[in-house]
N, C-alpha and C. Protein backbone atom coordinates (compact mmCIF):
# COMPACT_ATOMS: atom_id res chain seq x y z
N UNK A 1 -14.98 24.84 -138.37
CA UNK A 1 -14.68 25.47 -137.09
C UNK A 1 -16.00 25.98 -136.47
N UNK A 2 -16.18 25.55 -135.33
CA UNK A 2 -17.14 25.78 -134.46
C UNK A 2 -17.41 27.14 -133.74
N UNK A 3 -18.39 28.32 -133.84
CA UNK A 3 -18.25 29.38 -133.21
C UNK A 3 -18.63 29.32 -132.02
N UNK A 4 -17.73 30.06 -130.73
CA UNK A 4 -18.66 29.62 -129.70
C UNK A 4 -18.98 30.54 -129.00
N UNK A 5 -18.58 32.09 -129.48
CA UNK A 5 -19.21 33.30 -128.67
C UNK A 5 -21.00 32.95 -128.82
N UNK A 6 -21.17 33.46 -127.39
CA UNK A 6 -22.41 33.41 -126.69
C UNK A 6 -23.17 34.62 -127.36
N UNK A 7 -24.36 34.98 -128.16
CA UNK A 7 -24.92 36.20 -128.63
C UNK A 7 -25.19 36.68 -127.08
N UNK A 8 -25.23 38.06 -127.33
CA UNK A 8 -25.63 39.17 -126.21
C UNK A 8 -26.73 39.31 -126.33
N UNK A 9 -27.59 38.92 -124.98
CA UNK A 9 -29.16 39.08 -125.16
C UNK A 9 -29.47 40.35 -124.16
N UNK A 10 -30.24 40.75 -124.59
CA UNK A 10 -30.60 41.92 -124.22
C UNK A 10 -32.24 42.33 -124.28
N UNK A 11 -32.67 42.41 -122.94
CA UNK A 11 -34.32 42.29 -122.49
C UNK A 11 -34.58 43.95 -122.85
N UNK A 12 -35.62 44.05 -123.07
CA UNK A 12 -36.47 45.10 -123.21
C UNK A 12 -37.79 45.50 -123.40
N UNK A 13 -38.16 46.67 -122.53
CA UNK A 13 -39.61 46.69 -121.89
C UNK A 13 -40.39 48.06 -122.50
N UNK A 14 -41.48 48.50 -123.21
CA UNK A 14 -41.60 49.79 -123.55
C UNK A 14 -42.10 50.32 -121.94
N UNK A 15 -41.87 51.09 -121.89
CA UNK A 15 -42.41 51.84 -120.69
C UNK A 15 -43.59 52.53 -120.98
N UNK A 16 -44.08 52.90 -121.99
CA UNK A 16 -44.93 54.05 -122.17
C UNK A 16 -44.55 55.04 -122.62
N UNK A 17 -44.87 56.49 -122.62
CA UNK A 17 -44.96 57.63 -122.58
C UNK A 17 -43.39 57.63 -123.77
N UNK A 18 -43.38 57.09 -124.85
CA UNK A 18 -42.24 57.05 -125.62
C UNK A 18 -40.71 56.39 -125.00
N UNK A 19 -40.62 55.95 -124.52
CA UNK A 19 -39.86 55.60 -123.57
C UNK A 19 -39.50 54.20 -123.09
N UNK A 20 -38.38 53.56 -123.27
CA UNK A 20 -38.03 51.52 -123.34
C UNK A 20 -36.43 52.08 -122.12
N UNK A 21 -36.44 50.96 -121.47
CA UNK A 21 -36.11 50.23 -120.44
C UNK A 21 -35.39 48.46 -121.17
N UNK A 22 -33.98 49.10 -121.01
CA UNK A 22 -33.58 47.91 -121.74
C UNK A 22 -32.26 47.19 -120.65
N UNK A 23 -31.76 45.87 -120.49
CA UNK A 23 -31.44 45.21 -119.53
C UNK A 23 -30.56 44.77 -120.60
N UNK A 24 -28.95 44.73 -120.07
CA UNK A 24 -28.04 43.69 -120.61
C UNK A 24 -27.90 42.69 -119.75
N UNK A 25 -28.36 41.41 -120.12
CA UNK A 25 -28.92 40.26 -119.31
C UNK A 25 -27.68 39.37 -118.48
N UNK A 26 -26.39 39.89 -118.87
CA UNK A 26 -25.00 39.10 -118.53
C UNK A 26 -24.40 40.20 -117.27
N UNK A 27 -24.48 41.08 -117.50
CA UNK A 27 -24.17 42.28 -116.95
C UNK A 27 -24.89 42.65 -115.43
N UNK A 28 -26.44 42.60 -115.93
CA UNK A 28 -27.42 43.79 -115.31
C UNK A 28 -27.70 44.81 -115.22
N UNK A 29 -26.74 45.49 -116.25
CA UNK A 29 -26.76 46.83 -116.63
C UNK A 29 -27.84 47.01 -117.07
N UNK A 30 -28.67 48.53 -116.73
CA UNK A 30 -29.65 48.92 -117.45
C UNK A 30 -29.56 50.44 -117.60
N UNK A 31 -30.41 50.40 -119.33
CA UNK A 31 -30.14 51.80 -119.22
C UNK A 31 -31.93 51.91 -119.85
N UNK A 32 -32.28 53.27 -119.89
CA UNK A 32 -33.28 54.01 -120.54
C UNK A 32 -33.67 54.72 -121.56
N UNK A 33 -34.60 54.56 -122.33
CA UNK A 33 -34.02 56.12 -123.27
C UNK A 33 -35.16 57.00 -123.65
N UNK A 34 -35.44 57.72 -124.06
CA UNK A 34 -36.59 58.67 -124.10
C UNK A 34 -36.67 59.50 -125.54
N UNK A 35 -37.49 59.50 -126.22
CA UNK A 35 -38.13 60.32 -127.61
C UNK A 35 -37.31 61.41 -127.19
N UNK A 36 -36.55 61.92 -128.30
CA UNK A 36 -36.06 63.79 -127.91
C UNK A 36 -37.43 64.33 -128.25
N UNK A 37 -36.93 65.70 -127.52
CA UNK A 37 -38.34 66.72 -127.67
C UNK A 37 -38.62 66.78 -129.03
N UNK A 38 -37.98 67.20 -129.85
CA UNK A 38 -38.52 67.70 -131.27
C UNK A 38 -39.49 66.23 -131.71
N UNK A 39 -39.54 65.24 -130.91
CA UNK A 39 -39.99 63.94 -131.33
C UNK A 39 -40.98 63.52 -130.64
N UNK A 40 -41.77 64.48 -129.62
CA UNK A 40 -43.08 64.46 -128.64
C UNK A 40 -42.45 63.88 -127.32
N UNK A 41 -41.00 63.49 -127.11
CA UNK A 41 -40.35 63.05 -125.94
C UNK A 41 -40.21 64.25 -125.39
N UNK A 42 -39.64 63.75 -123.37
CA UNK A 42 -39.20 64.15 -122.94
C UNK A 42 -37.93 65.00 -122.85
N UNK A 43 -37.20 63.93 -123.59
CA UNK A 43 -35.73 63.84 -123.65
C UNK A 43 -35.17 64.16 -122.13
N UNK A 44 -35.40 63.69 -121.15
CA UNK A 44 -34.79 62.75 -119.96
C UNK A 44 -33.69 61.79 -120.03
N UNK A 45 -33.85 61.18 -121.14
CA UNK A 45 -32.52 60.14 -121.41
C UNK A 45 -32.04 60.09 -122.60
N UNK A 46 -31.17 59.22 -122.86
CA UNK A 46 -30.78 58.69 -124.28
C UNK A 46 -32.08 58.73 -125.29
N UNK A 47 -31.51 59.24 -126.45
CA UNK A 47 -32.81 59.07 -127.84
C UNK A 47 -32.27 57.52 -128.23
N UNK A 48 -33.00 56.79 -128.56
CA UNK A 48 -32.29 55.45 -129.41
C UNK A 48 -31.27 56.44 -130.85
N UNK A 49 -31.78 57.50 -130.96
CA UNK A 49 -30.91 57.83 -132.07
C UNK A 49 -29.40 58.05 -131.40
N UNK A 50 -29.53 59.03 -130.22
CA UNK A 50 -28.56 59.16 -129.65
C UNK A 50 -27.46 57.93 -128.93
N UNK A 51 -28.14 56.75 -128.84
CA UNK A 51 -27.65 54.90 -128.74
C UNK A 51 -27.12 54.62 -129.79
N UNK A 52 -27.36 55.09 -130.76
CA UNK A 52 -26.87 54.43 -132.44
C UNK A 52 -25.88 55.14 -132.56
N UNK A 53 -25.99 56.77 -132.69
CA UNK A 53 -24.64 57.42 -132.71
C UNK A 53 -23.44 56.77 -131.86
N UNK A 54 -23.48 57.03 -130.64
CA UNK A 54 -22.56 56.56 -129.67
C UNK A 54 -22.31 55.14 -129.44
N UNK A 55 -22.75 54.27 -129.95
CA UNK A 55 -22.89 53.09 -130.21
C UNK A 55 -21.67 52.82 -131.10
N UNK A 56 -21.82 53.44 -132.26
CA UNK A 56 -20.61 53.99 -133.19
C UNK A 56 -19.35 54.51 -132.80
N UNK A 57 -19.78 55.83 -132.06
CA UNK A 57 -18.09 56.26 -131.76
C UNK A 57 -17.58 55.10 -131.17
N UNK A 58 -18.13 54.65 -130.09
CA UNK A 58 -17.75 53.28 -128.78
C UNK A 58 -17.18 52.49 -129.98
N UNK A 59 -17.89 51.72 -130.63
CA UNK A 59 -16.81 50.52 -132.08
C UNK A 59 -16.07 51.24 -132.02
N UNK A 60 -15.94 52.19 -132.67
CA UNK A 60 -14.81 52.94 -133.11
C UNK A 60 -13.70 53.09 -132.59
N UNK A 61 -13.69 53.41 -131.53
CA UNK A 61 -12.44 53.68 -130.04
C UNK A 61 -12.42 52.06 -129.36
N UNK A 62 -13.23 51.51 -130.14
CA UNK A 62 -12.97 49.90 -129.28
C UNK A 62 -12.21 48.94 -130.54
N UNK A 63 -12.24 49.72 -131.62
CA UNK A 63 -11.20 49.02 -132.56
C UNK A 63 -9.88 49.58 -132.64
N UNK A 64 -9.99 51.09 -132.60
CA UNK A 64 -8.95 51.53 -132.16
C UNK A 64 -8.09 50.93 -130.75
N UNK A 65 -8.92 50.56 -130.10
CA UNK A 65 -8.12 50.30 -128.70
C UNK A 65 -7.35 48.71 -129.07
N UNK A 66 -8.24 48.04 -130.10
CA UNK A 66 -7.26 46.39 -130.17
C UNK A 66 -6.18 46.77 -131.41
N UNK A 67 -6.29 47.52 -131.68
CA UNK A 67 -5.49 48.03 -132.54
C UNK A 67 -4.03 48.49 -131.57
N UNK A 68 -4.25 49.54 -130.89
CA UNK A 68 -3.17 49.98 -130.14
C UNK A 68 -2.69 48.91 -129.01
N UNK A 69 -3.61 48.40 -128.23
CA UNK A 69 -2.82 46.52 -127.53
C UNK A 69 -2.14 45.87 -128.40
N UNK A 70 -2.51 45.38 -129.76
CA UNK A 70 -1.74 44.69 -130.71
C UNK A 70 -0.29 45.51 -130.85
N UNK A 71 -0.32 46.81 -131.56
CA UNK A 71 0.99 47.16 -131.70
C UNK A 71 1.57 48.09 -130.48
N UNK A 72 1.25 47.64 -129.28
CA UNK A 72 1.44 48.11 -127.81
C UNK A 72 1.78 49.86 -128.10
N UNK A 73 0.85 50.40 -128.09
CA UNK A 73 0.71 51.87 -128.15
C UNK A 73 -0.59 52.47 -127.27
N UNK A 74 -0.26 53.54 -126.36
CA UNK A 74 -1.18 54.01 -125.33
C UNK A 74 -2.08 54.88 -125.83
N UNK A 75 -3.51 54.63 -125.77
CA UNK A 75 -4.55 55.49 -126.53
C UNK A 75 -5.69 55.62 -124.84
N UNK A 76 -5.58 55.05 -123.94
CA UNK A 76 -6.36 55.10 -123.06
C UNK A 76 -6.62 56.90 -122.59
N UNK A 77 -7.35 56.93 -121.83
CA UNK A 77 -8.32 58.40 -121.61
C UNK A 77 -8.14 59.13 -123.16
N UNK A 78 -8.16 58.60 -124.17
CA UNK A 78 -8.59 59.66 -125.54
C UNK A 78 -10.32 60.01 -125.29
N UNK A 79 -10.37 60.93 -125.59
CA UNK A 79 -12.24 61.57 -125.73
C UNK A 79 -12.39 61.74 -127.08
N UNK A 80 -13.84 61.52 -127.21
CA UNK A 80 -14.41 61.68 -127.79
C UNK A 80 -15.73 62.36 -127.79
N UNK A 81 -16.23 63.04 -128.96
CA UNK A 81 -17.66 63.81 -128.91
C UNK A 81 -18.39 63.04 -130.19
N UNK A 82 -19.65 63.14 -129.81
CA UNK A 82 -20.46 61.94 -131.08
C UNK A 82 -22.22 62.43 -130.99
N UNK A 83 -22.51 63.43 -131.70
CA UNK A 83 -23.60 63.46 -132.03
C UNK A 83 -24.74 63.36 -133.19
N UNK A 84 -26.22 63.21 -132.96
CA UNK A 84 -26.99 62.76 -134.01
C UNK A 84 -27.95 63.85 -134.46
């Protein structure tokens, strides 16, 4: 059996000053992220640590969510909090 999902490419640029500029190439979405302070960053944006955490909860509530379509059960606006 042949796989035929397309990998997600995803461009990315360092900016400097601790700081990457990254492009989801299907999308055009872009986001930023910035060193936290305790880390000589700004912290202006996302830490990549803070991308990995939430990166996580997101799977998480996105397996939960094919989970609840499969056995047709309403989980939509649930929140969540997710820190690193």
């Amino acid at each position: 059996m042949q796989n035929s999902a397309v990998p997600v490419i995803i461009k990315g640029e360092y900016k400097g000053s601790l700081r990457n500029e990254m492009t989801h190439l299907k999308s055009n979405n872009t986001i930023m992220t910035d060193a936290p302070t305790d880390n000589r960053g700004k912290g202006e944006a996302f830490s990549p640590t803070d991308l990995v955490c939430g990166a996580l909860a997101a799977y998480m509530m996105t397996i939960m969510g094919i989970t609840a379509q499969t056995h047709e059960f309403y989980i939509d606006e649930t929140t969540y909090e997710a820190g690193s």
